[in-house]
C-alpha atoms as a PDB file:
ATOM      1  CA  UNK A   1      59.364 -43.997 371.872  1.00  0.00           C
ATOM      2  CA  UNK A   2      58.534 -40.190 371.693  1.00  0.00           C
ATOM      3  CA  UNK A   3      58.117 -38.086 368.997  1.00  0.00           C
ATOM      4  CA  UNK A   4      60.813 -35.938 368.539  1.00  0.00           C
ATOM      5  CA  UNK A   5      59.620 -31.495 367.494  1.00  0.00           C
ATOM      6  CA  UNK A   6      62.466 -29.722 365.724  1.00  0.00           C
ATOM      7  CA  UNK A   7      62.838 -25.831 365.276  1.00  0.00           C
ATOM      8  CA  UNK A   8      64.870 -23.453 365.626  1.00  0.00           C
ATOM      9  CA  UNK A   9      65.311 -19.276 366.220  1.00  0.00           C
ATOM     10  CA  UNK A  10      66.919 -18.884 363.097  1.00  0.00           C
ATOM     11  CA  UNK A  11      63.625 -19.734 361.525  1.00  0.00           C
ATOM     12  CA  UNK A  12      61.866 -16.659 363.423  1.00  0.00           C
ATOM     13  CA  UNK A  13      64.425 -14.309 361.699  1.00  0.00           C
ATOM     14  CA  UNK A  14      63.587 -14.526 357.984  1.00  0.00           C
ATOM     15  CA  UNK A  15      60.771 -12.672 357.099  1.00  0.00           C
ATOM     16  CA  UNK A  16      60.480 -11.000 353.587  1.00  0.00           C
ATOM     17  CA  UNK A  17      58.736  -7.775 354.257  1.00  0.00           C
ATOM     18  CA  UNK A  18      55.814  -6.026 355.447  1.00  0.00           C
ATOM     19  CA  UNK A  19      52.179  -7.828 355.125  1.00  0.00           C
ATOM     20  CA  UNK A  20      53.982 -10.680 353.586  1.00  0.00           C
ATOM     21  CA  UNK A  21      51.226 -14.021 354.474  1.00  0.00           C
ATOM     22  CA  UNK A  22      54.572 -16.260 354.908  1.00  0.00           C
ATOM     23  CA  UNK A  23      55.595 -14.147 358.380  1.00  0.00           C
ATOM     24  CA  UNK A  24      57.494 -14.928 361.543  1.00  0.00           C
ATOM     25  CA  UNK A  25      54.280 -14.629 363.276  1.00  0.00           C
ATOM     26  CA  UNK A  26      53.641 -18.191 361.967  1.00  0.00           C
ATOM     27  CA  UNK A  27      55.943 -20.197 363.496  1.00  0.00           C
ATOM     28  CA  UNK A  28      55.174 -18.493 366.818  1.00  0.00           C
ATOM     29  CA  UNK A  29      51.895 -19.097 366.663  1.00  0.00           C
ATOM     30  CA  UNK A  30      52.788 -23.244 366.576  1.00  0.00           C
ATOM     31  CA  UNK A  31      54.958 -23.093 369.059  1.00  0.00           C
ATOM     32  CA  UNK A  32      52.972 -21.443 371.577  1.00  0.00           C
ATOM     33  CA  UNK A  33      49.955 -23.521 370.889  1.00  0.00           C
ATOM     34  CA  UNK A  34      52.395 -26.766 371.423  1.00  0.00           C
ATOM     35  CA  UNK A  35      53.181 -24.573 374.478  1.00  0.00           C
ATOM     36  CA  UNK A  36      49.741 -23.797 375.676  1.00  0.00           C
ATOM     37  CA  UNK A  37      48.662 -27.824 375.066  1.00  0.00           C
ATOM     38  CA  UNK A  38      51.325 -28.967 376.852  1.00  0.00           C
ATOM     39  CA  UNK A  39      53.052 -30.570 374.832  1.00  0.00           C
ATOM     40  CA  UNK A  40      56.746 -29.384 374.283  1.00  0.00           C
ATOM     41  CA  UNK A  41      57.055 -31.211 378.342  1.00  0.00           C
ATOM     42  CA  UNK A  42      55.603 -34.280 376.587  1.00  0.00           C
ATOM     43  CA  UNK A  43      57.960 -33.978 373.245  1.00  0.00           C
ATOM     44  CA  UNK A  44      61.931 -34.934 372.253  1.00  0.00           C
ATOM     45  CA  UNK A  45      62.478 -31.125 371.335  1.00  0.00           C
ATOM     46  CA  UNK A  46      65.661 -30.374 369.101  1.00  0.00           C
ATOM     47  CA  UNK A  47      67.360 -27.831 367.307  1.00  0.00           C
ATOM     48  CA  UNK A  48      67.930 -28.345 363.710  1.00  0.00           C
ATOM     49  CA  UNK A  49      71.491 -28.148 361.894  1.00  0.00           C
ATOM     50  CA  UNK A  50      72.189 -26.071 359.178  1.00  0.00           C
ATOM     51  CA  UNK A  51      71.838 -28.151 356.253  1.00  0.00           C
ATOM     52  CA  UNK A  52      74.982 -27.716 353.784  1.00  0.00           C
ATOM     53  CA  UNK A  53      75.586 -26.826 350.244  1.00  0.00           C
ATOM     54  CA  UNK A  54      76.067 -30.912 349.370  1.00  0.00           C
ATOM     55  CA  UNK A  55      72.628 -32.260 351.343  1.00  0.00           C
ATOM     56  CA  UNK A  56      70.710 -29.482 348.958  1.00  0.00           C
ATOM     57  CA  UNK A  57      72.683 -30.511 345.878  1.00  0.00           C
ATOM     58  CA  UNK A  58      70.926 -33.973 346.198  1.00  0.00           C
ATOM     59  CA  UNK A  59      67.865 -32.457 344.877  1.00  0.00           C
ATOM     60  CA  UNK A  60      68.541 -28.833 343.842  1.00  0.00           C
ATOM     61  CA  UNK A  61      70.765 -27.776 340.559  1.00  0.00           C
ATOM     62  CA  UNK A  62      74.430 -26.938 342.137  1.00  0.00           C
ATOM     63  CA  UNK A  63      74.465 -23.545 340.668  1.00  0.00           C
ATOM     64  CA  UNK A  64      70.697 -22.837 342.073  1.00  0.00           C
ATOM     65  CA  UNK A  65      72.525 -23.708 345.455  1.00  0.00           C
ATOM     66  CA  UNK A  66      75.373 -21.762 344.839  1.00  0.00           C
ATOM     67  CA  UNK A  67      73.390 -18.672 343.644  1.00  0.00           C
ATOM     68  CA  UNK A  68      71.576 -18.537 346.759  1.00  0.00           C
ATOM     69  CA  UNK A  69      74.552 -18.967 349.269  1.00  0.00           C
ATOM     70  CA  UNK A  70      76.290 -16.085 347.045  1.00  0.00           C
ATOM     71  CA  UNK A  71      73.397 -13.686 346.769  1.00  0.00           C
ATOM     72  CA  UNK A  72      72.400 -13.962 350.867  1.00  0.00           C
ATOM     73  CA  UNK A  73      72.197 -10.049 351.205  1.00  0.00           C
ATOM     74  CA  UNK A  74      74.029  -8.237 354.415  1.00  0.00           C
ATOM     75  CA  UNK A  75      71.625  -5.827 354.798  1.00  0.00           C
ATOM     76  CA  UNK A  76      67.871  -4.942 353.046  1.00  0.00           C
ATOM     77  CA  UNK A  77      65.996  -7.745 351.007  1.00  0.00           C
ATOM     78  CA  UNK A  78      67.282  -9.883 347.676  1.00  0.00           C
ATOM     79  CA  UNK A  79      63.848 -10.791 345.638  1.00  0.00           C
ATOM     80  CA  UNK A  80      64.323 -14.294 344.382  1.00  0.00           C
ATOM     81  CA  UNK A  81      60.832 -14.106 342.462  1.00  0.00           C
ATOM     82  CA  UNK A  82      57.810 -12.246 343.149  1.00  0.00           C
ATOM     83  CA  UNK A  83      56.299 -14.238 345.843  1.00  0.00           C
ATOM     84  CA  UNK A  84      59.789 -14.468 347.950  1.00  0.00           C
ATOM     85  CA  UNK A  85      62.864 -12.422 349.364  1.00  0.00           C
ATOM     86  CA  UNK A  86      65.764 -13.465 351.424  1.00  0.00           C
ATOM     87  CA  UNK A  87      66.603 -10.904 354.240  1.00  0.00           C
ATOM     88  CA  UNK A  88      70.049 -11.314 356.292  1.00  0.00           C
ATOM     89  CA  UNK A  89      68.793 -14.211 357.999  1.00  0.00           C
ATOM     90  CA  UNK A  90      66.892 -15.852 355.058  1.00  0.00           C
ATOM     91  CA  UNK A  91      70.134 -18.101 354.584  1.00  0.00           C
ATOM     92  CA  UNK A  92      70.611 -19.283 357.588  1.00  0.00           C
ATOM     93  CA  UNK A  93      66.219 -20.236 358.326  1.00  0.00           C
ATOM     94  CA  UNK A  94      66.441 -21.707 355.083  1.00  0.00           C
ATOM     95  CA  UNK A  95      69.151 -23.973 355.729  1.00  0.00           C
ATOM     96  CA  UNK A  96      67.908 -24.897 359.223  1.00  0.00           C
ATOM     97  CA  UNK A  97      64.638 -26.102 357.972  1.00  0.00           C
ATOM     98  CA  UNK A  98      66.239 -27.742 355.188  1.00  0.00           C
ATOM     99  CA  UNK A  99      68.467 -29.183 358.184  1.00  0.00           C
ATOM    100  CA  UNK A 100      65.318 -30.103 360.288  1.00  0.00           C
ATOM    101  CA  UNK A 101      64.011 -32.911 357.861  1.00  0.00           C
ATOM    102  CA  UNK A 102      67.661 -34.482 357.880  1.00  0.00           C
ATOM    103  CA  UNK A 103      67.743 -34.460 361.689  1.00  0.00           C
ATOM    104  CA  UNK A 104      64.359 -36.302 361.658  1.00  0.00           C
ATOM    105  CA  UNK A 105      65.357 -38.859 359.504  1.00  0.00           C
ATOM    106  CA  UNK A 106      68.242 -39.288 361.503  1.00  0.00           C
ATOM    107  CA  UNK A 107      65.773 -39.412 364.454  1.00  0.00           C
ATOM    108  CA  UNK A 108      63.731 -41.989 363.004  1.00  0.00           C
ATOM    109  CA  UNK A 109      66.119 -44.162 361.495  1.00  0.00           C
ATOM    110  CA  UNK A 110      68.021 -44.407 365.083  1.00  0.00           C
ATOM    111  CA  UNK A 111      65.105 -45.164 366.964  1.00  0.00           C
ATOM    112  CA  UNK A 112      65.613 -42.875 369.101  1.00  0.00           C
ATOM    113  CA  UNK A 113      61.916 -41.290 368.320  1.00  0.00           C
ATOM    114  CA  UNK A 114      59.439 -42.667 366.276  1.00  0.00           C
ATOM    115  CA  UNK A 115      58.351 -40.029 364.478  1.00  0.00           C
ATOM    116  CA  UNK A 116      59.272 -36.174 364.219  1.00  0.00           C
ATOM    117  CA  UNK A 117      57.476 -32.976 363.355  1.00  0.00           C
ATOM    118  CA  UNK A 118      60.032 -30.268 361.845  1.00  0.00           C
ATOM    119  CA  UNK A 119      57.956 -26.652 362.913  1.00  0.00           C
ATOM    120  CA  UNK A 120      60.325 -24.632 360.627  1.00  0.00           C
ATOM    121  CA  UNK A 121      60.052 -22.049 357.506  1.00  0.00           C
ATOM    122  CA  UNK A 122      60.450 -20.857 354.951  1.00  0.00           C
ATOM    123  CA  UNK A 123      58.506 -23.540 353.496  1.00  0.00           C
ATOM    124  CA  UNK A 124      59.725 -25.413 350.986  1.00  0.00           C
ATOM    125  CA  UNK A 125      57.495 -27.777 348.660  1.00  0.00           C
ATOM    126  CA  UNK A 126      57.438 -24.978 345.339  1.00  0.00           C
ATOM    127  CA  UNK A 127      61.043 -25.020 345.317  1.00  0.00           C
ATOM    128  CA  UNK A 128      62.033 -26.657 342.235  1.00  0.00           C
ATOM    129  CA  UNK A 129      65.679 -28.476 340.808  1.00  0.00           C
ATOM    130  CA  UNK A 130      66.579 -24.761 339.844  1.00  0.00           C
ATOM    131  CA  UNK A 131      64.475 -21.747 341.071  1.00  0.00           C
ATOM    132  CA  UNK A 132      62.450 -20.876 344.376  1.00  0.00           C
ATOM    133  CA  UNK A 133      58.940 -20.064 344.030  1.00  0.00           C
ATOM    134  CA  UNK A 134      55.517 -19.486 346.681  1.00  0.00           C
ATOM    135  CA  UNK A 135      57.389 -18.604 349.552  1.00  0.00           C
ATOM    136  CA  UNK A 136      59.804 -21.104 349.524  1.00  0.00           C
ATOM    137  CA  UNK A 137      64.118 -21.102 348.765  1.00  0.00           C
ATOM    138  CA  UNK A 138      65.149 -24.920 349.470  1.00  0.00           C
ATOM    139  CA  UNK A 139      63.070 -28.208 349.233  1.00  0.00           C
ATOM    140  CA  UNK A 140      62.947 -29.181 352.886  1.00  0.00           C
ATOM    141  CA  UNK A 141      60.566 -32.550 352.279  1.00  0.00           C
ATOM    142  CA  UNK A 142      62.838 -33.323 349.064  1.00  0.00           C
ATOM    143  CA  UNK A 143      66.335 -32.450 350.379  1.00  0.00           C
ATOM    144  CA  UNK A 144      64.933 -35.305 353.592  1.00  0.00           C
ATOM    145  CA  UNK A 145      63.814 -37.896 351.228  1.00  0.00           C
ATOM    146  CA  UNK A 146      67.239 -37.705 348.870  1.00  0.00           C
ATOM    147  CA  UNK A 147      69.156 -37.932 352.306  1.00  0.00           C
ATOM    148  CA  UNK A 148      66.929 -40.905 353.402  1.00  0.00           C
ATOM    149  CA  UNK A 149      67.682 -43.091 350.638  1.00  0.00           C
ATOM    150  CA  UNK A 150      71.336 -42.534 349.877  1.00  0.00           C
ATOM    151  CA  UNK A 151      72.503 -41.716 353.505  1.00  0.00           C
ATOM    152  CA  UNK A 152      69.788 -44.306 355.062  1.00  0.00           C
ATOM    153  CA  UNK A 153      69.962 -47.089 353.054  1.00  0.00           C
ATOM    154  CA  UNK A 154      66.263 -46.959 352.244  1.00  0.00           C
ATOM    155  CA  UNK A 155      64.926 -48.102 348.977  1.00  0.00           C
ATOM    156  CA  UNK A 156      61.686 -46.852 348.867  1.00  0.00           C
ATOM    157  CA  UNK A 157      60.291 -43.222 350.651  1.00  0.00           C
ATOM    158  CA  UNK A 158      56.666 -41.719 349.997  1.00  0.00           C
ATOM    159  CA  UNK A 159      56.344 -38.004 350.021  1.00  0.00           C
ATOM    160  CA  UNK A 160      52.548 -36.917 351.673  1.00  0.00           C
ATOM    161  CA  UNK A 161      51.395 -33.528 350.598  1.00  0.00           C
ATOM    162  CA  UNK A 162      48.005 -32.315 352.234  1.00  0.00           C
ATOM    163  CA  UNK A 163      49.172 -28.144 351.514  1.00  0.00           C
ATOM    164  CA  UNK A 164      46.124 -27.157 349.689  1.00  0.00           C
ATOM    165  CA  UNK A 165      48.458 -25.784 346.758  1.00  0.00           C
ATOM    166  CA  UNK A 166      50.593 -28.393 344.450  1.00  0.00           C
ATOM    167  CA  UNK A 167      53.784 -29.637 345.681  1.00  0.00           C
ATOM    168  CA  UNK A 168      54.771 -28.399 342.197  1.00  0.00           C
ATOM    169  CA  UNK A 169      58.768 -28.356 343.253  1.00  0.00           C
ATOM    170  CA  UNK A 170      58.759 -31.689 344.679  1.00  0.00           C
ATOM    171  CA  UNK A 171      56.771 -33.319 341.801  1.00  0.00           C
ATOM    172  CA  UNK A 172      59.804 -31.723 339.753  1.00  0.00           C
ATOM    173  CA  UNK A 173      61.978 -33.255 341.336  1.00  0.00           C
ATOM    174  CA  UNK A 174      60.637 -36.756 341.603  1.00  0.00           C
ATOM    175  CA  UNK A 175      59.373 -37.356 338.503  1.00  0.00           C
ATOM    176  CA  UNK A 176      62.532 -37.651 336.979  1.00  0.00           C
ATOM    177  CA  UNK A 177      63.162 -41.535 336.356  1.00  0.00           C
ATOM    178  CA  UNK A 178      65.734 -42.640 338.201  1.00  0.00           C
ATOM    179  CA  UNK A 179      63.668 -41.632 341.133  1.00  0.00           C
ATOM    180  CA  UNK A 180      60.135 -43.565 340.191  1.00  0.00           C
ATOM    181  CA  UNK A 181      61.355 -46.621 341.626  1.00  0.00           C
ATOM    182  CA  UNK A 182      62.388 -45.272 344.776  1.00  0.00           C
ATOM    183  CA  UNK A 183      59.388 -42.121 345.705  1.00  0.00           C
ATOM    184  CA  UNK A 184      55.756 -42.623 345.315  1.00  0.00           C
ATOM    185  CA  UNK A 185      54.347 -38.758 346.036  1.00  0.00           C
ATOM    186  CA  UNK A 186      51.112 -38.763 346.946  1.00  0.00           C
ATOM    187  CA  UNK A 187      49.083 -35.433 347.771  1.00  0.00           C
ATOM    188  CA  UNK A 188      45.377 -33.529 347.099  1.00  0.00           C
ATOM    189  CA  UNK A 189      45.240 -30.222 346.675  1.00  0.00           C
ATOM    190  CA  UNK A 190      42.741 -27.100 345.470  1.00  0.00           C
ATOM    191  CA  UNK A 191      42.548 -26.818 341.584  1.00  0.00           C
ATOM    192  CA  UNK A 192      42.432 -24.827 339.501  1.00  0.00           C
ATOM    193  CA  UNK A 193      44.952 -22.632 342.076  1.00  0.00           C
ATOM    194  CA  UNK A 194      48.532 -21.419 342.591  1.00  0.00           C
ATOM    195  CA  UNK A 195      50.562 -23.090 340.996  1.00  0.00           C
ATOM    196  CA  UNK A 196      48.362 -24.539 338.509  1.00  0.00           C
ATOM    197  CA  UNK A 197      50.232 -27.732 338.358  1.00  0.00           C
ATOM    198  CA  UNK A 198      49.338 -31.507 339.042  1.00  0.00           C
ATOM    199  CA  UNK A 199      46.887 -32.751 336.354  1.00  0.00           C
ATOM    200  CA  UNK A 200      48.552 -32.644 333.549  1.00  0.00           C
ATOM    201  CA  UNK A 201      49.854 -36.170 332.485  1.00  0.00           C
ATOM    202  CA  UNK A 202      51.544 -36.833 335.934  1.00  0.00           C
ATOM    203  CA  UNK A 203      54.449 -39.037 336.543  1.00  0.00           C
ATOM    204  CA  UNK A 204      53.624 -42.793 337.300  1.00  0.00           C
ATOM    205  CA  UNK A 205      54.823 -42.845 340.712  1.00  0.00           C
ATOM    206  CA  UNK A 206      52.832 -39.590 341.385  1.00  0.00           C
ATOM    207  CA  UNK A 207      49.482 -39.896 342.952  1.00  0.00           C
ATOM    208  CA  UNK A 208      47.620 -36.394 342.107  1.00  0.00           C
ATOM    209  CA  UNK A 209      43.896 -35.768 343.201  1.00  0.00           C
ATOM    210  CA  UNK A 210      42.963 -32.454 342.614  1.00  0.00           C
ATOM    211  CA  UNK A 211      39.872 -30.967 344.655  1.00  0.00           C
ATOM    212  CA  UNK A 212      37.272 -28.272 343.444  1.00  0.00           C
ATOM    213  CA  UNK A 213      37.081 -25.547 345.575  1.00  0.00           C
ATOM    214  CA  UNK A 214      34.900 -25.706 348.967  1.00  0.00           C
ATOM    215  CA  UNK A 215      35.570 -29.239 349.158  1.00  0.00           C
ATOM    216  CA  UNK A 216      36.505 -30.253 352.817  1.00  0.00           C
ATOM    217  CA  UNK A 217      37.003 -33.225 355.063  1.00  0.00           C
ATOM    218  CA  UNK A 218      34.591 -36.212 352.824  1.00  0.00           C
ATOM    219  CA  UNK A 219      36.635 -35.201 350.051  1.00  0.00           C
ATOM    220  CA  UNK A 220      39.993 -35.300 351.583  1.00  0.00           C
ATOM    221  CA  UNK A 221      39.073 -38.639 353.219  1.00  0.00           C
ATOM    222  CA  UNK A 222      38.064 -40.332 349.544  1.00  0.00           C
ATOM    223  CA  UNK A 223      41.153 -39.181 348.290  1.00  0.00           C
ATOM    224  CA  UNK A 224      43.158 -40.755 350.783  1.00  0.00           C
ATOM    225  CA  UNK A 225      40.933 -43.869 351.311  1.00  0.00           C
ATOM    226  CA  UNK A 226      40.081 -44.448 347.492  1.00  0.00           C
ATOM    227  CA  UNK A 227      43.263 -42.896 345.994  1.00  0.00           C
ATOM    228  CA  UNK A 228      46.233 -42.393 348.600  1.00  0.00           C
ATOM    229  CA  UNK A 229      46.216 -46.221 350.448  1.00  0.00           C
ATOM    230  CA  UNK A 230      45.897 -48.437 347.725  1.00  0.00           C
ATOM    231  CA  UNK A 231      49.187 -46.685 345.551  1.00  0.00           C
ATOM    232  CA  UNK A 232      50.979 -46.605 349.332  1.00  0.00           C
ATOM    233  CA  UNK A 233      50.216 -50.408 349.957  1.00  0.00           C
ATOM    234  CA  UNK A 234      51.787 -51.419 346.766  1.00  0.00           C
ATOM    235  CA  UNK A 235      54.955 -48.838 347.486  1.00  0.00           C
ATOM    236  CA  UNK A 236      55.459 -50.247 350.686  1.00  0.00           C
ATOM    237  CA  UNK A 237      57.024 -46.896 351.583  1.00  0.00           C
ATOM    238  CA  UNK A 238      60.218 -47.880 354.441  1.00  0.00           C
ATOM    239  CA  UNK A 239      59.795 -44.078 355.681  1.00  0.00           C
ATOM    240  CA  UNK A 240      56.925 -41.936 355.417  1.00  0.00           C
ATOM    241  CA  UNK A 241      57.931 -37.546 354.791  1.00  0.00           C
ATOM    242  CA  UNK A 242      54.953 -35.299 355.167  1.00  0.00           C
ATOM    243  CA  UNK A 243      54.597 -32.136 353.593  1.00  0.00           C
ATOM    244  CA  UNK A 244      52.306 -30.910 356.453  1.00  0.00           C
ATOM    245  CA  UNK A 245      50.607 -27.563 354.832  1.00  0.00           C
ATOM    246  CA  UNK A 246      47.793 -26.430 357.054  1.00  0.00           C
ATOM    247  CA  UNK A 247      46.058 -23.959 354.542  1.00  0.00           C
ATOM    248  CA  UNK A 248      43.424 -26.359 353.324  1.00  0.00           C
ATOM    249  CA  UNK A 249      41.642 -25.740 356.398  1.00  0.00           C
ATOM    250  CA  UNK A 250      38.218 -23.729 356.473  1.00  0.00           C
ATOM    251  CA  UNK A 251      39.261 -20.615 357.980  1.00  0.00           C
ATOM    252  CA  UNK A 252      42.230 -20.187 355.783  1.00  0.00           C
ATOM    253  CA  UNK A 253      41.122 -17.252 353.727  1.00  0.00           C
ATOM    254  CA  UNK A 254      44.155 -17.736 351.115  1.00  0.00           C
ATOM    255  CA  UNK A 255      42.876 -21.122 350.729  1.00  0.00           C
ATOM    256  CA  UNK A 256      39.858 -22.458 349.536  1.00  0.00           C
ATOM    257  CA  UNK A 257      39.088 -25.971 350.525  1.00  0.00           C
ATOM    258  CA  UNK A 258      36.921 -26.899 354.093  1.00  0.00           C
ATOM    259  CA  UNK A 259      39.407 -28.816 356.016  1.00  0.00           C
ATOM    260  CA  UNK A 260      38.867 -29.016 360.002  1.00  0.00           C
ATOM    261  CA  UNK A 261      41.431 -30.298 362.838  1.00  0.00           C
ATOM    262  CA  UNK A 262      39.648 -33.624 363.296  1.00  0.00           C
ATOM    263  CA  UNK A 263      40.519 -33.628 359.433  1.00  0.00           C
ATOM    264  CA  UNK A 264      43.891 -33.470 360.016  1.00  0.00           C
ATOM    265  CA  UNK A 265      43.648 -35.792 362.983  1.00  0.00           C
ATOM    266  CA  UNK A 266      41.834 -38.685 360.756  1.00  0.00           C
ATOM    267  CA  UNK A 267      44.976 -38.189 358.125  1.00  0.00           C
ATOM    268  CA  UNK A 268      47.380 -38.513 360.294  1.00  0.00           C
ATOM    269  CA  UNK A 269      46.306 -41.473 362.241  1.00  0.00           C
ATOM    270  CA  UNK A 270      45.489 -42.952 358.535  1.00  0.00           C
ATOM    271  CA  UNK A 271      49.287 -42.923 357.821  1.00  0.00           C
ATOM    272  CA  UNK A 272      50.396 -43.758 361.287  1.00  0.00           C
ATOM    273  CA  UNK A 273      48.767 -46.613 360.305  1.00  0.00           C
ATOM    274  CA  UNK A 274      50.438 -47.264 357.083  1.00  0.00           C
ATOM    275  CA  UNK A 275      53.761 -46.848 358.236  1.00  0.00           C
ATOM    276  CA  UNK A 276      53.233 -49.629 361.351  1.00  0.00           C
ATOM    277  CA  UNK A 277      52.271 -51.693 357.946  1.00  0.00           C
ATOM    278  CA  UNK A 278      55.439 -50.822 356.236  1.00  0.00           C
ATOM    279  CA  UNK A 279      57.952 -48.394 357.551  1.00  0.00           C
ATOM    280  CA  UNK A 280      57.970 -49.687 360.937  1.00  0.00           C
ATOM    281  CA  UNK A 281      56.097 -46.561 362.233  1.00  0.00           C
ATOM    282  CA  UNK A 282      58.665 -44.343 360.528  1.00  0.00           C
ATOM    283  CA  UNK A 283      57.260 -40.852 359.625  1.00  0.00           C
ATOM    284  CA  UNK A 284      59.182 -37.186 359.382  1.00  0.00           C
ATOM    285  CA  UNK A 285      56.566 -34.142 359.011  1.00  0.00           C
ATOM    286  CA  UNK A 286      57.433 -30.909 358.492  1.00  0.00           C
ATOM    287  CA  UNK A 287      55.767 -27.773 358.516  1.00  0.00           C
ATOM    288  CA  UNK A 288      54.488 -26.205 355.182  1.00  0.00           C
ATOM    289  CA  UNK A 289      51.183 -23.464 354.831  1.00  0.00           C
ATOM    290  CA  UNK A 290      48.950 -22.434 356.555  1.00  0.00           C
ATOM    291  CA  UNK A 291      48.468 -18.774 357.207  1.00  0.00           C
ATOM    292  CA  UNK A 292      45.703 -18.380 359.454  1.00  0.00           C
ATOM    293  CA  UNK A 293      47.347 -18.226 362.701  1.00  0.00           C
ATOM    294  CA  UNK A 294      44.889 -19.387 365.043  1.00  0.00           C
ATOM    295  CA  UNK A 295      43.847 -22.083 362.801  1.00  0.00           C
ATOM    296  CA  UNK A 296      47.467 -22.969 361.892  1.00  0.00           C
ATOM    297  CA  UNK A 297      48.415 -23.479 365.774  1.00  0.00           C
ATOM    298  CA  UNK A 298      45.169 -25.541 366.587  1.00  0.00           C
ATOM    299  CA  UNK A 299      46.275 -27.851 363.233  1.00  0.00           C
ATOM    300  CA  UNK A 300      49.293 -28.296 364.240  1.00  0.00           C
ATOM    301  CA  UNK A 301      48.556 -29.476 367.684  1.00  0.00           C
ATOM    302  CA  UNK A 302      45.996 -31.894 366.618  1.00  0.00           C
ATOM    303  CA  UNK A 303      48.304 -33.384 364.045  1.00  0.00           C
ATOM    304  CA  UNK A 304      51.264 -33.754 366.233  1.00  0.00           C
ATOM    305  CA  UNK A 305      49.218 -34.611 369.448  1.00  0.00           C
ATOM    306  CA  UNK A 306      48.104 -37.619 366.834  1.00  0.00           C
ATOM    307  CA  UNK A 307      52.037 -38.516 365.892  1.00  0.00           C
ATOM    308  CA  UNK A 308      52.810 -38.562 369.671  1.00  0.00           C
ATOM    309  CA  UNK A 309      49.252 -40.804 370.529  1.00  0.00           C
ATOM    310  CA  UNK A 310      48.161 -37.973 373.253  1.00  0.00           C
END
C-alpha cells in the first residue's frame, strides 16, 4: 500500500493579507519540494472535498459554524481575531482542509493507502468548540478524529501534536468527558509561548510535555520515548491523526525550539511503529506550522518520505 498526499488549489487562495507568516507561499513551498524529491510520481495524490457544515458541527459549536459560513466576505478581508482573516476564498481552503483529514480517514480505513499526509491550510489545531484563533478557522485534526469514531466505527483515536505551539483548540475539544475514553492527545510543545496553554491541570487523557526554549531533538525524543509511548501503549490508539506543525525546527525564527529533519524522521518512524502495534499501520497527518519555507519543505519531505518507507 501507498501513502496517499491530499491538497488542493483552493488552499493556495486564502491568504489574510500582506506579511502575514501563515501565507500561500507555504503550501507551495511543500509541494514543490515533494516535487523536486520525487515524490508526488511515488504518492496516491488526491484532492480533498469540501468538508460540510455537519462534519464541523462534530467538534465546533453550530453557531461558530454557522457564523463563519455567513460572514465569508465577497470581496476585501473579514478579521475573525487578531491573528486571522478570511478573504473570498478563506471559506472554501478552510473547508477543503477540514475535508482533507476526512478523505484520509476514509483512505485509511479502506485500505486503499496506508497512511495519508493532508498538505493543506489554514491550519487548524487553535481553533476551539467556538472561536478561531493563531491562524486557524476550523479544527482540521479534530473535525478527522470526530469523523473517525462515529463514521468509522473506531473506539479509540490518538491525536499527535509536534507544532511547537499548544494544540490549545484541540485540547478544548477533547477534554470534555465523553471524549476521554475515546482520544488520548499527546503532544510537546515550547512553553512559556503562544498560546500559553497546556500545563495547567490537564485532562487525564491528555499527555502535555512542555519544552523550555532552545530545546531540540534529545528533548523531543525523551518526551516521546519517556512520556508519549507508554500513555499510547495503554490507549491502544485503532488510528493514529497527526497534527504535523513544522515550526519547532531550528531555523524557524517564530519558533524557538532546535528541531532538525532527522528529528522529524525519528518521530515519525516512532509512531509508524506504534500504529503496526495497534492501529494496523493506520495514520492521517496533516499539515500544521511551520513558517520557514525552506525548512518547512525539507520537513515535510523527510516526514512523508518516512510515512511512504522511501
Amino acid at each position: 500500500m501507498t501513502t496517499a498526499y491530499i491538497t488542493h488549489p483552493d488552499c493556495l487562495r486564502h491568504e489574510m493579507g500582506p506579511g502575514h507568516p501563515e501565507c500561500p507561499e507555504r503550501l507551495v513551498a511543500v509541494n514543490e519540494q515533494m516535487r523536486a524529491a520525487g515524490l508526488l510520481d511515488e504518492l496516491r495524490c488526491l484532492e480533498a472535498p469540501l468538508a460540510e457544515a455537519e462534519d464541523l458541527a462534530r467538534v465546533h459549536k453550530s453557531s461558530y459554524v454557522d457564523l463563519i459560513f455567513e460572514n465569508a466576505p465577497a470581496e476585501g478581508y473579514v478579521r475573525l481575531d487578531p491573528d486571522t482573516a478570511m478573504n473570498p476564498h478563506s471559506l472554501a481552503a478552510a473547508r477543503r482542509a477540514a475535508g482533507a483529514g476526512l478523505l484520509g480517514v476514509d483512505e485509511v480505513m479502506s485500505g486503499r493507502a496506508a497512511n495519508a499526509f493532508c498538505a493543506v491550510r489554514p491550519c487548524g489545531h487553535h481553533a476551539t468548540r467556538g472561536r478561531s484563533m493563531g491562524f486557524c478557522i476550523f479544527n482540521n485534526i479534530g473535525v478527522a478524529a470526530a469523523y473517525a469514531l462515529e463514521r468509522a466505527g473506531l473506539e479509540r483515536v490518538a491525536v499527535i501534536d509536534f507544532d511547537v505551539h499548544h494544540g490549545n483548540g484541540t485540547e478544548d475539544m477533547f477534554s470534555a468527558p465523553e471524549w476521554q475514553d475515546r482520544v488520548l492527545m499527546a503532544s510537546f510543545f515550547q512553553h512559556p509561548f503562544y498560546p500559553y496553554s497546556g500545563t495547567e491541570d490537564p485532562a487525564p487523557n491528555m499527555v502535555n510535555v512542555p519544552l523550555a526554549a532552545g530545546s531540540g531533538g534529545a528533548a523531543a525524543r525523551k518526551a516521546v520515548e519517556q512520556e508519549w509511548l507508554p500513555a499510547l501503549d495503554a490507549f491502544k490508539p485503532q488510528l493514529l491523526l497527526i497534527s504535523a506543525g513544522f515550526d519547532a525546527h531550528r531555523e524557524d525564527l517564530l519558533g524557538g525550539l532546535a528541531l532538525v529533519e532527522d528529528d522529524y524522521v525519528w518521530i515519525t518512524r516512532e509512531l509508524m511503529e506504534l500504529a503496526a502495534r495497534h492501529s494496523e499501520r493506520r495514520i492521517v497527518s496533516m499539515l500544521e506550522g511551520g513558517y520557514n519555507l525552506s525548512a518547512l519543505g525539507r520537513s515535510a519531505v523527510a516526514h512523508v518520505k518516512a510515512l511512504a518507507e522511501l
